[in-house]
PDB file of N, CA and C in Angstrom:
ATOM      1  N   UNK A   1      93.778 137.511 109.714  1.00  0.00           N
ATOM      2  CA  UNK A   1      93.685 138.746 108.941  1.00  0.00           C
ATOM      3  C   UNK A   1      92.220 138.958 108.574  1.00  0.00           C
ATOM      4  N   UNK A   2      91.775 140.011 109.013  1.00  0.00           N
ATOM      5  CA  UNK A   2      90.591 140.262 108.809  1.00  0.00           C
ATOM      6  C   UNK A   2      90.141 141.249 107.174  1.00  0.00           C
ATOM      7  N   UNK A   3      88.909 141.474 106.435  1.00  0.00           N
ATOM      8  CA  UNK A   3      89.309 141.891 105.419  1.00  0.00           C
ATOM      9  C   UNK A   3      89.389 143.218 105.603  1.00  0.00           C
ATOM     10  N   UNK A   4      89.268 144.599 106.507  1.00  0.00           N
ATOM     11  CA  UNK A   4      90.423 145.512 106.197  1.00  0.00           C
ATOM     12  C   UNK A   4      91.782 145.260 106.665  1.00  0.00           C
ATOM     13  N   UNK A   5      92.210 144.524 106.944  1.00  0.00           N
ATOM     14  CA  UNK A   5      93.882 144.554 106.969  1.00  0.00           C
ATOM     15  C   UNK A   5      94.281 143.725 105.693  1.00  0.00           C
ATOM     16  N   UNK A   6      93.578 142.826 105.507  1.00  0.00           N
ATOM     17  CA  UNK A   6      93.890 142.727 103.606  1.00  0.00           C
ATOM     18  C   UNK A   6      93.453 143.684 102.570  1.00  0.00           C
ATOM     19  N   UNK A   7      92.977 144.641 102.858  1.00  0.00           N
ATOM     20  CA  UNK A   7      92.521 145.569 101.792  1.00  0.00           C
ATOM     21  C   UNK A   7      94.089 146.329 101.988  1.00  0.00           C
ATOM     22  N   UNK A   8      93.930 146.916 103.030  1.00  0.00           N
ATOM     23  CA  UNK A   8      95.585 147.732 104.292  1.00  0.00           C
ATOM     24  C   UNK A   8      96.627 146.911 103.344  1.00  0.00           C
ATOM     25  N   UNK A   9      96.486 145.624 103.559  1.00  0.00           N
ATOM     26  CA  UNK A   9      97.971 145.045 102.815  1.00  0.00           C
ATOM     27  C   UNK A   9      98.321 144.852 101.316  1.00  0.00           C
ATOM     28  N   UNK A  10      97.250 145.057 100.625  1.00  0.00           N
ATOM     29  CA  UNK A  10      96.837 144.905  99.194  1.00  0.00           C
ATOM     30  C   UNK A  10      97.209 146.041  98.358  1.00  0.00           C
ATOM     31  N   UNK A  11      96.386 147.171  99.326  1.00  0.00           N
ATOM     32  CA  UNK A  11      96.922 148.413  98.608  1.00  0.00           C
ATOM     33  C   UNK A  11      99.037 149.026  98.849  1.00  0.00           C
ATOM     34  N   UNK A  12      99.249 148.714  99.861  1.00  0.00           N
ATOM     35  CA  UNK A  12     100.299 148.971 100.099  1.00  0.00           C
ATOM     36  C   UNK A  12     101.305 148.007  99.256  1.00  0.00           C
ATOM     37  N   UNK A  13     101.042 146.271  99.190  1.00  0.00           N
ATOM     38  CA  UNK A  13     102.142 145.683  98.251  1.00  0.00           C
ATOM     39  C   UNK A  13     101.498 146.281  96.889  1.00  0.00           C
ATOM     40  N   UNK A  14     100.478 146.484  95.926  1.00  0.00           N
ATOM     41  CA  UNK A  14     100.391 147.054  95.380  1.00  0.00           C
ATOM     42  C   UNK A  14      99.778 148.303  94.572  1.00  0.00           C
ATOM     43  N   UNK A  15     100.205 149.380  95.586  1.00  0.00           N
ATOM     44  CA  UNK A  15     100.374 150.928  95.275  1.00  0.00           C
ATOM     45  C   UNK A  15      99.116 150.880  94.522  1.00  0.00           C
ATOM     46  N   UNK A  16      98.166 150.930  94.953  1.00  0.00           N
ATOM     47  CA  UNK A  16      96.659 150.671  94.642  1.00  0.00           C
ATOM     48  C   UNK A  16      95.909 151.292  95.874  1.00  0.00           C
ATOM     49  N   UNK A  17      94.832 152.373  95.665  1.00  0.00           N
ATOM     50  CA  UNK A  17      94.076 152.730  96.605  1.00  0.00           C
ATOM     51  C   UNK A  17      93.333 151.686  97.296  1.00  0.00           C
ATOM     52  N   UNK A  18      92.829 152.092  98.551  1.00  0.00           N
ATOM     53  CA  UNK A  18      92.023 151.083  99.390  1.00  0.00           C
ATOM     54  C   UNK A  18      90.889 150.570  98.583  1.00  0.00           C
ATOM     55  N   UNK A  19      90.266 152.450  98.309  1.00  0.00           N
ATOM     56  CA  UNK A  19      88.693 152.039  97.698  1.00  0.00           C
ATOM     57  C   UNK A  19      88.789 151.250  96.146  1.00  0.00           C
ATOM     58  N   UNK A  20      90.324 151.118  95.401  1.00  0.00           N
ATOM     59  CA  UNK A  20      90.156 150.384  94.218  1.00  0.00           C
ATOM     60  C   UNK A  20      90.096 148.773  94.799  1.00  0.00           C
ATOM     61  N   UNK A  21      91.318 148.718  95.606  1.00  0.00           N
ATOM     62  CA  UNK A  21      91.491 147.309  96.513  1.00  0.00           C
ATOM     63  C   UNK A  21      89.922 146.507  96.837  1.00  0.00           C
ATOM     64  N   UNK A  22      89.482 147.413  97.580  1.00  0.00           N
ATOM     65  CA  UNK A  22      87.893 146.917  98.063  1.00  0.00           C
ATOM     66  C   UNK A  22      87.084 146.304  96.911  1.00  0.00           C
ATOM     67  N   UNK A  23      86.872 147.514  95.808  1.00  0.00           N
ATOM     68  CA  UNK A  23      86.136 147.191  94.813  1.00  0.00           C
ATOM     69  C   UNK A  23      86.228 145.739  94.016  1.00  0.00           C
ATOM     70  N   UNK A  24      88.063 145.830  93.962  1.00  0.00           N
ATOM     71  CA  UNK A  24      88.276 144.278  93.379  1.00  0.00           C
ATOM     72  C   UNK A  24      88.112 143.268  94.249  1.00  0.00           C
ATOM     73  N   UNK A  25      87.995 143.353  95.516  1.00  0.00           N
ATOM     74  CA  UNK A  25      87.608 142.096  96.295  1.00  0.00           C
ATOM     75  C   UNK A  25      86.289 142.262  96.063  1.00  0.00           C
ATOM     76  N   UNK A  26      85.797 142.993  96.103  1.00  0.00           N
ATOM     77  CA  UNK A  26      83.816 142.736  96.222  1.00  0.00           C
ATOM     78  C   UNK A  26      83.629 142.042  94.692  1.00  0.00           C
ATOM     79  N   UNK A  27      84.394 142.415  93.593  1.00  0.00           N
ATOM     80  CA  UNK A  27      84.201 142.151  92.237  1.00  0.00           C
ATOM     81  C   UNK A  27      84.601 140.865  92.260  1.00  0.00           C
ATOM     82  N   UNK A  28      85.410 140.610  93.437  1.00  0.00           N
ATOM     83  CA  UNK A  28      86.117 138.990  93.479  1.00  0.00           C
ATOM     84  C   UNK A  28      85.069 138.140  94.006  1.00  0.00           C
ATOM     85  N   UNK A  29      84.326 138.582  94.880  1.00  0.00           N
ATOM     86  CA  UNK A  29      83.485 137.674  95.781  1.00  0.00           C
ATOM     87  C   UNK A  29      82.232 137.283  94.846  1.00  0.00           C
ATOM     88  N   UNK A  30      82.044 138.377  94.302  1.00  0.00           N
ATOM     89  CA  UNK A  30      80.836 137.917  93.360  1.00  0.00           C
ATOM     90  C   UNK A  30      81.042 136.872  92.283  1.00  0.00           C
ATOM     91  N   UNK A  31      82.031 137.098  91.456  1.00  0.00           N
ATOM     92  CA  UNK A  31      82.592 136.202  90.660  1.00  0.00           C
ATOM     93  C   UNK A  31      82.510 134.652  91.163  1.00  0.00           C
ATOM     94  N   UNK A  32      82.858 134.653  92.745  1.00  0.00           N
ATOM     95  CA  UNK A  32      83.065 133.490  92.913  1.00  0.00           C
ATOM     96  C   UNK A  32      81.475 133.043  93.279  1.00  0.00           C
ATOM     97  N   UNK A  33      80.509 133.786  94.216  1.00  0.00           N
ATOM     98  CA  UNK A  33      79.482 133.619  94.241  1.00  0.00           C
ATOM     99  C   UNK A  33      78.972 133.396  92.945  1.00  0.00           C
ATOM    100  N   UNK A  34      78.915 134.449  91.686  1.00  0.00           N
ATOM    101  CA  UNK A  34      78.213 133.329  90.276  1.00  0.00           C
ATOM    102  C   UNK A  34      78.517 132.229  90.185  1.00  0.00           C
ATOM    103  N   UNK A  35      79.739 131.689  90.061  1.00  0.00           N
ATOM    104  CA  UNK A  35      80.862 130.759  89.854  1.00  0.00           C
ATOM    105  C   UNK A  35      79.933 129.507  91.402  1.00  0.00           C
ATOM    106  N   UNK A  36      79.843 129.299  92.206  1.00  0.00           N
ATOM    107  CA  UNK A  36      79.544 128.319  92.913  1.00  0.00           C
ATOM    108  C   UNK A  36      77.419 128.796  92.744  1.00  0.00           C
ATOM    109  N   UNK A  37      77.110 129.229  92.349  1.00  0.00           N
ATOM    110  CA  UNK A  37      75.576 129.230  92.245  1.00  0.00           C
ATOM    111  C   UNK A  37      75.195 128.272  90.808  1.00  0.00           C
ATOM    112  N   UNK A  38      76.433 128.366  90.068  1.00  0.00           N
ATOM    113  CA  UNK A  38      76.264 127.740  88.513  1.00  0.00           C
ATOM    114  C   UNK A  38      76.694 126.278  89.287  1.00  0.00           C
ATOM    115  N   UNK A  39      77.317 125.750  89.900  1.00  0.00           N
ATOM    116  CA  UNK A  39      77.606 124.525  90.559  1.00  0.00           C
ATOM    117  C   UNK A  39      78.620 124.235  90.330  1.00  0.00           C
ATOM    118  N   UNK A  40      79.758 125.540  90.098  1.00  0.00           N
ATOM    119  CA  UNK A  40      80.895 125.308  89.507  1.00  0.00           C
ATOM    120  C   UNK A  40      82.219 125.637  90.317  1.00  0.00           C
ATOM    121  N   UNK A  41      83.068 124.805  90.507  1.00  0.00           N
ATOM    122  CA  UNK A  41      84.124 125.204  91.552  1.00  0.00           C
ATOM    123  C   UNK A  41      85.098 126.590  91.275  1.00  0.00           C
ATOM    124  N   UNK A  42      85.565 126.853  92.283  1.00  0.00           N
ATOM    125  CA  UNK A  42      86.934 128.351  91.887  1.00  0.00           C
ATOM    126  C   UNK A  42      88.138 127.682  92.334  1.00  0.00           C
ATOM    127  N   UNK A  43      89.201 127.735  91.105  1.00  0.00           N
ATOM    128  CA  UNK A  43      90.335 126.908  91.582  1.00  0.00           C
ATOM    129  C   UNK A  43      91.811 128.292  91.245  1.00  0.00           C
ATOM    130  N   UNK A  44      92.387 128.238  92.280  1.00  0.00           N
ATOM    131  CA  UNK A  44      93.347 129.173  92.147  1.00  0.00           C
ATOM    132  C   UNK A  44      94.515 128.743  91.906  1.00  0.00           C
ATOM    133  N   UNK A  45      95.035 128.535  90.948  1.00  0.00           N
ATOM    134  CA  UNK A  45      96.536 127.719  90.461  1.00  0.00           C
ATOM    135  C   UNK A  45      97.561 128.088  91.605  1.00  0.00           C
ATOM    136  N   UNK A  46      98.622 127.529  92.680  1.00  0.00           N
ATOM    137  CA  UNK A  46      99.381 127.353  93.464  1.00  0.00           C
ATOM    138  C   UNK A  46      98.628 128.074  94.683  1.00  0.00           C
ATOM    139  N   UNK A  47      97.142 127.793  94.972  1.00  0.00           N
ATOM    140  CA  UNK A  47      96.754 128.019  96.336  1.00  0.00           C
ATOM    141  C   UNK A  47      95.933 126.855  96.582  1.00  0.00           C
ATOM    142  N   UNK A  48      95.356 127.004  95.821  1.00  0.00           N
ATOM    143  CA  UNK A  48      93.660 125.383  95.847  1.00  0.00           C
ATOM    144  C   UNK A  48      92.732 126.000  95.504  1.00  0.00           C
ATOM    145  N   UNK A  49      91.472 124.728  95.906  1.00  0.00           N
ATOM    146  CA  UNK A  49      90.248 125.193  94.666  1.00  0.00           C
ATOM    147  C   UNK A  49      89.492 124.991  95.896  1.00  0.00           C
ATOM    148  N   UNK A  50      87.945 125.759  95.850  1.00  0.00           N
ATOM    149  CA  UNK A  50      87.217 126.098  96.374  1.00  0.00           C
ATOM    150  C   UNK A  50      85.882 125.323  95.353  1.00  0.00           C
ATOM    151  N   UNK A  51      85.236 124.003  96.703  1.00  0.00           N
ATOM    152  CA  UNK A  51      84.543 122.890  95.860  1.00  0.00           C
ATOM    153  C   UNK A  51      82.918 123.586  96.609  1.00  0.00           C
ATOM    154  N   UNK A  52      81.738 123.014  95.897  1.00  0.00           N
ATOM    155  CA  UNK A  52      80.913 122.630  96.258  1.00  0.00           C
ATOM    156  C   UNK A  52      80.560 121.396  97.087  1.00  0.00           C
ATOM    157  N   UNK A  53      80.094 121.163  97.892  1.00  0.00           N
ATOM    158  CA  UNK A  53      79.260 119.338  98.559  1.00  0.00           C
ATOM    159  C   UNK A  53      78.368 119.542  98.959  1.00  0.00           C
ATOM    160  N   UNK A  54      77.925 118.557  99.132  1.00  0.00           N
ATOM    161  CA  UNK A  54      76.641 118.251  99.432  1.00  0.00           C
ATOM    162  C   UNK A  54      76.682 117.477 100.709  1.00  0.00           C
ATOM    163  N   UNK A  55      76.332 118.301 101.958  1.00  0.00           N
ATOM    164  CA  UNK A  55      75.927 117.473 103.261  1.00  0.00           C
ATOM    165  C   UNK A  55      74.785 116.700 103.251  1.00  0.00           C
ATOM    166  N   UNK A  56      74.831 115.208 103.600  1.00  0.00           N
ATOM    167  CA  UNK A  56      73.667 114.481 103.565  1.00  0.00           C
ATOM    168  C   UNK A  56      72.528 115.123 104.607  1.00  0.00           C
ATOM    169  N   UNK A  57      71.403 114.049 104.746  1.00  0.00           N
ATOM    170  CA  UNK A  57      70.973 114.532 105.788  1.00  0.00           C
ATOM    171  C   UNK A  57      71.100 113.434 106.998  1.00  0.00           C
ATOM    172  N   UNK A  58      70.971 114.087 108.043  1.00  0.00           N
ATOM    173  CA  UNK A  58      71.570 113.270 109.513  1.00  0.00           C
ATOM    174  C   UNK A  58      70.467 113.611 110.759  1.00  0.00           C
ATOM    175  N   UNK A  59      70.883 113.000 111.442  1.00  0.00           N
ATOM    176  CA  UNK A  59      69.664 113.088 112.855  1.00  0.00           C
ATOM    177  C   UNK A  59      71.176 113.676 113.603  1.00  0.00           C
ATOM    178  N   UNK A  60      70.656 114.492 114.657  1.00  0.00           N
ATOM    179  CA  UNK A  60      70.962 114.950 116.117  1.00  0.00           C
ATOM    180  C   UNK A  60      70.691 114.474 117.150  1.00  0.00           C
ATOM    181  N   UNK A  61      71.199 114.560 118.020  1.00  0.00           N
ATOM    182  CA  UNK A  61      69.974 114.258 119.745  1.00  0.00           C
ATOM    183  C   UNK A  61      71.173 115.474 120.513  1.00  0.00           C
ATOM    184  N   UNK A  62      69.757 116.212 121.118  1.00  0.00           N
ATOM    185  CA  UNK A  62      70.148 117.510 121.807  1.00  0.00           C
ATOM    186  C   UNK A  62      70.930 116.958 123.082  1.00  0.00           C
ATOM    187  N   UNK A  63      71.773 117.159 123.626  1.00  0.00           N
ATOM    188  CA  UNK A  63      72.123 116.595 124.644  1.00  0.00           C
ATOM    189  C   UNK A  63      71.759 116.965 125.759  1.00  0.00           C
ATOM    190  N   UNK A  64      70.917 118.051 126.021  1.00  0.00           N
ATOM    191  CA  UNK A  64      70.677 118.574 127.300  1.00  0.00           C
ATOM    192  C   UNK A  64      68.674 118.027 127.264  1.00  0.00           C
ATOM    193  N   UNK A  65      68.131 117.782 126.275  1.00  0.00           N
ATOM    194  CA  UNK A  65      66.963 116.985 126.032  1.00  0.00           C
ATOM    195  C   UNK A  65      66.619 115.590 125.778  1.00  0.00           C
ATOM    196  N   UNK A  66      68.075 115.460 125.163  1.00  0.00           N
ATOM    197  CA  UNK A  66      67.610 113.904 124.455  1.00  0.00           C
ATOM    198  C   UNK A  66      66.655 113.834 123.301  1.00  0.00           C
ATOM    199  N   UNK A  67      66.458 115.124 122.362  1.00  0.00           N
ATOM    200  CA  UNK A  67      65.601 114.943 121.692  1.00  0.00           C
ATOM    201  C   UNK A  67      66.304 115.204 120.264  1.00  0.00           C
ATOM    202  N   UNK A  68      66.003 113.977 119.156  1.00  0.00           N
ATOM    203  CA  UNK A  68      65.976 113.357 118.301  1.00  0.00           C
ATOM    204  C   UNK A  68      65.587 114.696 117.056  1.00  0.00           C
ATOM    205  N   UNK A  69      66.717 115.354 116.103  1.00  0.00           N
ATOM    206  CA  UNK A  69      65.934 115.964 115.137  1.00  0.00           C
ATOM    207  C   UNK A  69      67.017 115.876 113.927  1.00  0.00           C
ATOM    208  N   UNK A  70      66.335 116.152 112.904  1.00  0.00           N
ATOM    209  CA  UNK A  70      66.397 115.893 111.583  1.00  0.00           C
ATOM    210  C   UNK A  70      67.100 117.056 111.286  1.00  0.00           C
ATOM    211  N   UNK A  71      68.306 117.667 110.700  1.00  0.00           N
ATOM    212  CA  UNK A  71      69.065 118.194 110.196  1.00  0.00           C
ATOM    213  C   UNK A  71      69.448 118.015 108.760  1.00  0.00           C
ATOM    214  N   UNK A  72      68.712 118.789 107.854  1.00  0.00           N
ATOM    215  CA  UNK A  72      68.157 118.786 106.435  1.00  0.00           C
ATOM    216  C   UNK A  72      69.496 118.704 105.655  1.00  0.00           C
ATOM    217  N   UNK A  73      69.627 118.104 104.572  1.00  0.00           N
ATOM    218  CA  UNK A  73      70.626 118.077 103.339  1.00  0.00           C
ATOM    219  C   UNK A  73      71.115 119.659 103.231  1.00  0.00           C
ATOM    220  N   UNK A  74      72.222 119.700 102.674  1.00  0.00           N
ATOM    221  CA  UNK A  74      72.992 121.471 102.464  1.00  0.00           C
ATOM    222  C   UNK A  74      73.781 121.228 101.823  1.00  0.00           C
ATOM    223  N   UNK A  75      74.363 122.451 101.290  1.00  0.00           N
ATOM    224  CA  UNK A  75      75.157 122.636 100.160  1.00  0.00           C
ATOM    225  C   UNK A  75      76.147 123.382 101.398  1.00  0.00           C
ATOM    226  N   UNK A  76      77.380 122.937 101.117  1.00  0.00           N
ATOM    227  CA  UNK A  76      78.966 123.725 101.624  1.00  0.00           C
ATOM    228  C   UNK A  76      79.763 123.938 100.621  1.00  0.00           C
ATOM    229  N   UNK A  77      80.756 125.030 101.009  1.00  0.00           N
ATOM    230  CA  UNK A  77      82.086 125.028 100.239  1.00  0.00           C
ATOM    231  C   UNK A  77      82.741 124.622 101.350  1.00  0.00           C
ATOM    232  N   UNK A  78      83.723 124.203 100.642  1.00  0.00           N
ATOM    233  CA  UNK A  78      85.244 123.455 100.897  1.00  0.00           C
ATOM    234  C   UNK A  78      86.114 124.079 100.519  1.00  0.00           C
ATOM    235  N   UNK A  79      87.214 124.000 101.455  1.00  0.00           N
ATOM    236  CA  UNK A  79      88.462 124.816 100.572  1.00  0.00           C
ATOM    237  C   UNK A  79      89.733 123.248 100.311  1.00  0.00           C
ATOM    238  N   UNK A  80      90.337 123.051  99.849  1.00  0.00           N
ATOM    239  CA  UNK A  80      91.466 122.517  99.415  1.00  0.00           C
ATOM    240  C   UNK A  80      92.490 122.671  99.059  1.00  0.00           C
ATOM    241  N   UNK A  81      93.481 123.009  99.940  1.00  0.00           N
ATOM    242  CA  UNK A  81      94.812 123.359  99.849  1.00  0.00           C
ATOM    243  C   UNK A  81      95.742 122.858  98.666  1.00  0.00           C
ATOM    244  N   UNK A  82      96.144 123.541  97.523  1.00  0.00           N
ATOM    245  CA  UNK A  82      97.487 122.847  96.172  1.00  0.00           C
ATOM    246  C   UNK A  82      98.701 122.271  97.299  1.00  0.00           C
ATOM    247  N   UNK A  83      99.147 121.251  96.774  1.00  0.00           N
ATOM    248  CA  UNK A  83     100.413 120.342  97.186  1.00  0.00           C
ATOM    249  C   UNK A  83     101.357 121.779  97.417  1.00  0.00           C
ATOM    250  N   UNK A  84     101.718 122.519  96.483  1.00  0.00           N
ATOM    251  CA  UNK A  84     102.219 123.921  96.197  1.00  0.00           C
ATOM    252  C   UNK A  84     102.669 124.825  97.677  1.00  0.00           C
ATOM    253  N   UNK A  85     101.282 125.147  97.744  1.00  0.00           N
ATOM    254  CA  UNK A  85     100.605 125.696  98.861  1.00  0.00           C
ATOM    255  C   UNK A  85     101.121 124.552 100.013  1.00  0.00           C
ATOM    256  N   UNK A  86     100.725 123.629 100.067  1.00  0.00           N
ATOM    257  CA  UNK A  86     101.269 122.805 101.064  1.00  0.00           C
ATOM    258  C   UNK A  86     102.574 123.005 101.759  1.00  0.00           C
ATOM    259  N   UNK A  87     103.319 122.733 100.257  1.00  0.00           N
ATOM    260  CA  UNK A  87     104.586 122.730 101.057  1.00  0.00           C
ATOM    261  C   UNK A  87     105.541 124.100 101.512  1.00  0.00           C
ATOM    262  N   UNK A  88     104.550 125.491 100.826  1.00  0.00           N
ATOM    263  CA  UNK A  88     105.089 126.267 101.738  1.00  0.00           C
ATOM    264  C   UNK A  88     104.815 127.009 103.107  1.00  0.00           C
ATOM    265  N   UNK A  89     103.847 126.200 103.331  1.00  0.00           N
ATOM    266  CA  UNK A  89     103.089 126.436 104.927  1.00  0.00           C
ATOM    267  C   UNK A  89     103.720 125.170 105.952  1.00  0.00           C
ATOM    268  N   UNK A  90     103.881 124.374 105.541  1.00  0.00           N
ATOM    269  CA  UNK A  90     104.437 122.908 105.997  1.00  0.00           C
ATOM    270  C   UNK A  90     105.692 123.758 107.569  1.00  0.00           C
ATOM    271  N   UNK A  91     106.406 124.285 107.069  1.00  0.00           N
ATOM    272  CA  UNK A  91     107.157 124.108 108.884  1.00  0.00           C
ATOM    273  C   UNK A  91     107.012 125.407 109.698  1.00  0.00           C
ATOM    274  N   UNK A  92     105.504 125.918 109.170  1.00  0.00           N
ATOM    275  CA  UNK A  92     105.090 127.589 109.823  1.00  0.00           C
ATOM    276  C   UNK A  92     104.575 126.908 111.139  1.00  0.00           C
ATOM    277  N   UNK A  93     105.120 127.477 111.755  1.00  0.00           N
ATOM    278  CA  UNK A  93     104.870 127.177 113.413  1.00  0.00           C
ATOM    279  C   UNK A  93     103.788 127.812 114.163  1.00  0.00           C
ATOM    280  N   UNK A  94     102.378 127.450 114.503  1.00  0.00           N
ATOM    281  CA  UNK A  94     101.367 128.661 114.384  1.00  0.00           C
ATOM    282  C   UNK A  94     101.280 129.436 115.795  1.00  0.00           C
ATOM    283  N   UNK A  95     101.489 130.610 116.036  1.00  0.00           N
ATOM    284  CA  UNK A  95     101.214 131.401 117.163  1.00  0.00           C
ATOM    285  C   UNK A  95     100.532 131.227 117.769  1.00  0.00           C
ATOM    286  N   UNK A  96     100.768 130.653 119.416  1.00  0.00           N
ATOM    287  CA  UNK A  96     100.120 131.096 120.464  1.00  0.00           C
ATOM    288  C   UNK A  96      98.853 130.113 119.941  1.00  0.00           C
ATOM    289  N   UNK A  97      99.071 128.893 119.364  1.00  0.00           N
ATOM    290  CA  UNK A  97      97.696 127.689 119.290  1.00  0.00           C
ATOM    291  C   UNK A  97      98.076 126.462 119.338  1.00  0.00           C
TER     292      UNK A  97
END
């Protein structure tokens, strides 16, 4: 699902215009962007929480060179699925993968 067909599905389960739909996702994204710039996780009660980490730093070797490079420390999010959430995805059979 890409995000206009969740805006498409948002407004329709709830009878909410697109352009209000949109607005609250953009109002959502930011939130979460303050929310992980403060170093602070977003946790959604019966979906999961959305962490900060910290990738160390690591060496490479190009395989078509053989050459040796340094791939700097980074910050990721993570997502983490609730037990919740778990168990109602648990016997979804995934299409065509």
């Amino acid at each position: 699902m890409n995000n206009k067909e969740l805006i498409s599905e948002l407004s329709k389960r709830l009878r909410v215009s697109q352009n209000d739909i949109s607005n609250l996702l953009a109002s959502t994204v930011s939130a979460f962007s303050t929310a992980f710039q403060q170093g602070n996780d977003v946790s959604l009660q019966g979906f999961g929480i959305f962490q900060i980490r910290k990738k160390n730093e690591r060496i490479i070797v190009n395989p078509s060179t053989n050459v040796r490079q340094i791939v700097p420390p980074r910050l990721t999010v993570i997502f983490k699925m609730s037990n919740t959430y778990k168990e109602k995805i648990k016997n979804i059979i995934p299409h065509g993968k």
